[in-house]
Protein backbone atom coordinates (compact mmCIF):
# COMPACT_ATOMS: atom_id res chain seq x y z
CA UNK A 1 0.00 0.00 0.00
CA UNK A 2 1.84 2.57 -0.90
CA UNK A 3 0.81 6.13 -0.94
CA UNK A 4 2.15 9.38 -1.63
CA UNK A 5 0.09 12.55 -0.60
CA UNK A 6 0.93 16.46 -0.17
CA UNK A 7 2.29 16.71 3.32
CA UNK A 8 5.10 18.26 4.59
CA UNK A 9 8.12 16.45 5.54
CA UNK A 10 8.57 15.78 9.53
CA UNK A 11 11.74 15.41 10.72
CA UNK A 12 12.30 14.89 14.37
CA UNK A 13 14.61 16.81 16.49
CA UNK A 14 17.81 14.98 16.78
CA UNK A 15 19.51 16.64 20.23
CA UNK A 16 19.11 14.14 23.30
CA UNK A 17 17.59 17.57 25.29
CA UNK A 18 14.31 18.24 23.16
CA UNK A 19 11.08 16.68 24.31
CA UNK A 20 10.67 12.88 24.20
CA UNK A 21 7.40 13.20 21.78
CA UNK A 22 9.26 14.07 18.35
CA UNK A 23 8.44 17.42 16.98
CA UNK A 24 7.57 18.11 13.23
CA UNK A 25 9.28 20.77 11.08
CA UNK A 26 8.12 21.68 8.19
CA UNK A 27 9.66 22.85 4.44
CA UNK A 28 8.43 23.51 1.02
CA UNK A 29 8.85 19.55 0.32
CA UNK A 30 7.93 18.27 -2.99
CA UNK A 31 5.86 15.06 -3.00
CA UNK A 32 5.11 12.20 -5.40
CA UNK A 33 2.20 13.43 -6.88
CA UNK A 34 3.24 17.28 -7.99
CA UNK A 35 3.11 19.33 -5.46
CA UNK A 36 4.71 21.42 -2.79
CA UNK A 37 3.43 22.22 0.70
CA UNK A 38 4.26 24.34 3.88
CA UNK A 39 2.90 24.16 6.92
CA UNK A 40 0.65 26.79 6.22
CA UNK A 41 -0.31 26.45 2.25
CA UNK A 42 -2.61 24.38 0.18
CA UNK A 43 -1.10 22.38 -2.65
CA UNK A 44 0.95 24.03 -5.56
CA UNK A 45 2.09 22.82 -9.01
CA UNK A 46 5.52 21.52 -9.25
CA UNK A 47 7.85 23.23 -11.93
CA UNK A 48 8.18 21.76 -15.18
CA UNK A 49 11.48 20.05 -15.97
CA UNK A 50 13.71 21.80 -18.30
CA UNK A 51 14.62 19.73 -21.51
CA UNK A 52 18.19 19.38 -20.27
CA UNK A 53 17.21 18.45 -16.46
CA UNK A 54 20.16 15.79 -15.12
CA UNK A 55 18.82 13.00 -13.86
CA UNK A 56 20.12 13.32 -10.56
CA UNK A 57 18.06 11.64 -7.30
CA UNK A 58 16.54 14.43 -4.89
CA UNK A 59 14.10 12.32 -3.08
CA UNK A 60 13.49 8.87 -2.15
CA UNK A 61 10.89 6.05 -0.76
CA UNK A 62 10.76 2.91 0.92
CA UNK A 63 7.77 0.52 0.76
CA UNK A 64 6.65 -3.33 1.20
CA UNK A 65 6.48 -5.74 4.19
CA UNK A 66 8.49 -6.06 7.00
CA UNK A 67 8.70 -9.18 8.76
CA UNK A 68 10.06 -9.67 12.20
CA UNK A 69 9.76 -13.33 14.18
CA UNK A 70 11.10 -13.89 17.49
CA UNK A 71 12.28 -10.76 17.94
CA UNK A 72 14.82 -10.81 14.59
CA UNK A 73 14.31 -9.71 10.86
CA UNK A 74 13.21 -12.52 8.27
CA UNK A 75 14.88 -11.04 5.10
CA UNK A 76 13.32 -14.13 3.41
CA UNK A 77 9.63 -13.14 4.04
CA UNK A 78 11.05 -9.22 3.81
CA UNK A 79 9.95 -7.60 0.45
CA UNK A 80 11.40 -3.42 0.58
CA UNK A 81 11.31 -1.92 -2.55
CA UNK A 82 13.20 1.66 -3.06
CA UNK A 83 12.32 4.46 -4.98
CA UNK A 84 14.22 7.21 -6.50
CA UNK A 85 12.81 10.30 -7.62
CA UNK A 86 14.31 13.51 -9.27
CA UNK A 87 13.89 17.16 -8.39
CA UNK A 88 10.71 17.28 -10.97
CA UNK A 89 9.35 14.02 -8.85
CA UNK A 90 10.37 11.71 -12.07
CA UNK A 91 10.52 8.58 -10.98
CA UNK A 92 14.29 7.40 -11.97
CA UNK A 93 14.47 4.16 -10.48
CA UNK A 94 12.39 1.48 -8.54
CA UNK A 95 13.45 -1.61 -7.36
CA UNK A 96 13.57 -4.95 -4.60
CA UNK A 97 15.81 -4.59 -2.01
CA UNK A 98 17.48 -7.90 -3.52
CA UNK A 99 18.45 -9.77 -0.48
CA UNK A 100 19.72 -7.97 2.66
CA UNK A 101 21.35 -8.62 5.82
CA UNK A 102 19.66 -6.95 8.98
CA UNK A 103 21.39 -5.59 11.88
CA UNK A 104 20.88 -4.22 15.19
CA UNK A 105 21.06 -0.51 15.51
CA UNK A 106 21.20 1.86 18.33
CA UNK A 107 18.64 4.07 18.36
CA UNK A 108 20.07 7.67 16.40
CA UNK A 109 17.55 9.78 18.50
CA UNK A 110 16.16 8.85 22.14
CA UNK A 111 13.47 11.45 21.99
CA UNK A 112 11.62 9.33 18.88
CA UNK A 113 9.05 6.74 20.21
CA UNK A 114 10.36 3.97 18.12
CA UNK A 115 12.40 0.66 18.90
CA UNK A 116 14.17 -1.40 18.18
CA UNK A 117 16.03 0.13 15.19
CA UNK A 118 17.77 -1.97 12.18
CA UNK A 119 20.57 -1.47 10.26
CA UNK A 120 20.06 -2.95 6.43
CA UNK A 121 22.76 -4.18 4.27
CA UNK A 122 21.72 -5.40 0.85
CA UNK A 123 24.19 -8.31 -0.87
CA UNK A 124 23.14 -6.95 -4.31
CA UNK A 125 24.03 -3.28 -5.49
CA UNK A 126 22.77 -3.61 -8.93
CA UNK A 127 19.26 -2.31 -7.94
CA UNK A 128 17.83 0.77 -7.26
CA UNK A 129 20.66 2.81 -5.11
CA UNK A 130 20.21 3.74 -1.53
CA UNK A 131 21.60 7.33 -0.48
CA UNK A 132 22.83 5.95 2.81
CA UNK A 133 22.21 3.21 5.00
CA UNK A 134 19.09 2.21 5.17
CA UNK A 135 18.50 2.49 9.21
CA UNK A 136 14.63 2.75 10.03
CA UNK A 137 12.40 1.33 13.12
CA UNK A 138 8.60 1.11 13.59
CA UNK A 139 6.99 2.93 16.74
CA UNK A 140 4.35 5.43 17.50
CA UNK A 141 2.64 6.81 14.44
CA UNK A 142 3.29 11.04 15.01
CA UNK A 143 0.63 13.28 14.71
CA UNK A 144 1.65 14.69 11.86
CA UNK A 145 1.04 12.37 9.59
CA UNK A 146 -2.77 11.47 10.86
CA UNK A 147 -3.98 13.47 7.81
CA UNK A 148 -2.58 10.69 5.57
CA UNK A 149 -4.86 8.43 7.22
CA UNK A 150 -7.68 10.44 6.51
CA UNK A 151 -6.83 10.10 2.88
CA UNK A 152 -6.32 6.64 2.32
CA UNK A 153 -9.38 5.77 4.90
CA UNK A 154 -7.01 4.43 7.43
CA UNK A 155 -8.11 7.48 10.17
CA UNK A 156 -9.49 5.19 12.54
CA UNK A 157 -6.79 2.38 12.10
CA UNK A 158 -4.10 1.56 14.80
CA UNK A 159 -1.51 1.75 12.65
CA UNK A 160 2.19 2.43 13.51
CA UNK A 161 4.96 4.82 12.67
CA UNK A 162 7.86 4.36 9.87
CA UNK A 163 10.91 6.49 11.04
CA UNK A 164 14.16 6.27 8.64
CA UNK A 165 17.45 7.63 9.97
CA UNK A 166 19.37 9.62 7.98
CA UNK A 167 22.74 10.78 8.28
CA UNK A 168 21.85 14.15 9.95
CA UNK A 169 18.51 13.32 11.13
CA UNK A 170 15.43 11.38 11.76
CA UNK A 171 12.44 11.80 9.46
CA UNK A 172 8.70 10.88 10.67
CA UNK A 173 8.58 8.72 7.45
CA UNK A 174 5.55 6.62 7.03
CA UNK A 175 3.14 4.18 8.50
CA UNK A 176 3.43 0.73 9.02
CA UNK A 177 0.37 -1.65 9.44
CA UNK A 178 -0.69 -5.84 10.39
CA UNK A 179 -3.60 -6.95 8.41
CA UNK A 180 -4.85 -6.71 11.42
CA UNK A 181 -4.07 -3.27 11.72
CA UNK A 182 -5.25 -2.20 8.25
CA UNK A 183 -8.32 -4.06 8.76
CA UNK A 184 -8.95 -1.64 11.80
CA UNK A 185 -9.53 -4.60 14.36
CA UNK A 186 -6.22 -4.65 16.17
CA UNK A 187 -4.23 -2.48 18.47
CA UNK A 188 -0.99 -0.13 18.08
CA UNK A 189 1.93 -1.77 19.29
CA UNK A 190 3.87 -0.67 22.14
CA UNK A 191 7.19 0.53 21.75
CA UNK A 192 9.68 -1.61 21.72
CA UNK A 193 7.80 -3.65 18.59
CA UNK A 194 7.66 -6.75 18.94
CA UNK A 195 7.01 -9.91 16.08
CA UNK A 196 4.74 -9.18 12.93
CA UNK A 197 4.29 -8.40 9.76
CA UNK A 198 3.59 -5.05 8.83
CA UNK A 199 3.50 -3.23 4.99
CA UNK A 200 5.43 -0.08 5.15
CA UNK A 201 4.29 2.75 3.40
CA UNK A 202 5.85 5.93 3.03
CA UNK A 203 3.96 8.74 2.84
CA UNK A 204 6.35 12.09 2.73
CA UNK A 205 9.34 11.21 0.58
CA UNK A 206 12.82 11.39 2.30
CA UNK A 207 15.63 13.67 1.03
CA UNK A 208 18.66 11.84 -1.00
């Protein structure tokens, strides 16, 4: 389930001494269907490529399932596909994760509800580039992005939060969601998450 709406991009404080809840700041960030929002401003049109535009990656995605049994990743029943977008929101590349190797991380940021955090390492390079590392966890959905819900008819669903680490910070990514979850009949999960399944979905895309 993957969905891309016009919200801004939150990215979570990354100093030990802010508040433990993370707190959203927002920028004229483009999103993958053509348009450009502020905290305070409907939707615009994104600018029209010029005929020479290099196709250079400005923003990217992560989506699919996410599979976790006693308490470790199952890359085998793991399906993340990335997505790479240019500054016009072309779509340049999109492809599987081909086979990964999951790590522990420490957590980049105490003051975002999510844990534990993982560290992925694919064995094939030959796909659709990552930026960085991919380092993201699941944990409480923020606020911010409860307008996505609304969109995609998922306002009343107790789904979770998808928070990526980046080298400088920690975005407020996505959501994550169990069939049960989707289906609106279970329950959030309390931080740290433990064994599931859950379909990732980002929603704001993340900067390259």
């Amino acid at each position: 389930m993957a969905v891309r709406l016009a919200l801004v991009l939150a990215v979570t404080g990354c100093s030990s001494d802010e508040a433990s809840a993370p707190s959203a700041a927002y920028t004229d960030s483009p999103t993958a269907d053509g348009t450009s929002t502020t905290a305070d401003t409907a939707s615009n049109s994104s600018p029209s490529p010029p005929p020479s535009a290099s196709p250079t990656p400005t923003w990217w995605a992560i989506d699919g399932t996410w599979s976790v049994v006693d308490g470790l990743p199952e890359p085998e029943r793991s399906e993340l596909t990335v997505t790479a977008y240019d500054a016009y929101l072309t779509i340049l590349c999109s492809s599987p994760v081909a086979g990964f190797a999951a790590f522990s991380e420490a957590s980049p940021d105490s003051s975002v509800p999510a844990d534990p955090w993982w560290r992925l390492t694919p064995h094939d390079d030959s796909g659709c580039p990552l930026p960085y590392d991919l380092v993201f966890a699941l944990g409480v959905l923020d606020p911010a992005l409860y307008p996505a819900l609304d969109e995609v008819s998922l306002a009343s669903s107790p789904v979770d939060g998808l928070y990526v680490a980046g080298p400088d910070a920690v975005w407020s990514a996505g959501f994550a969601g169990t069939a049960d979850q989707l289906a609106g009949t279970g329950e959030a999960s309390e931080v740290p998450v433990g064994d599931g399944e859950w379909t990732l979905s980002t929603v704001v895309l993340l900067p390259w």
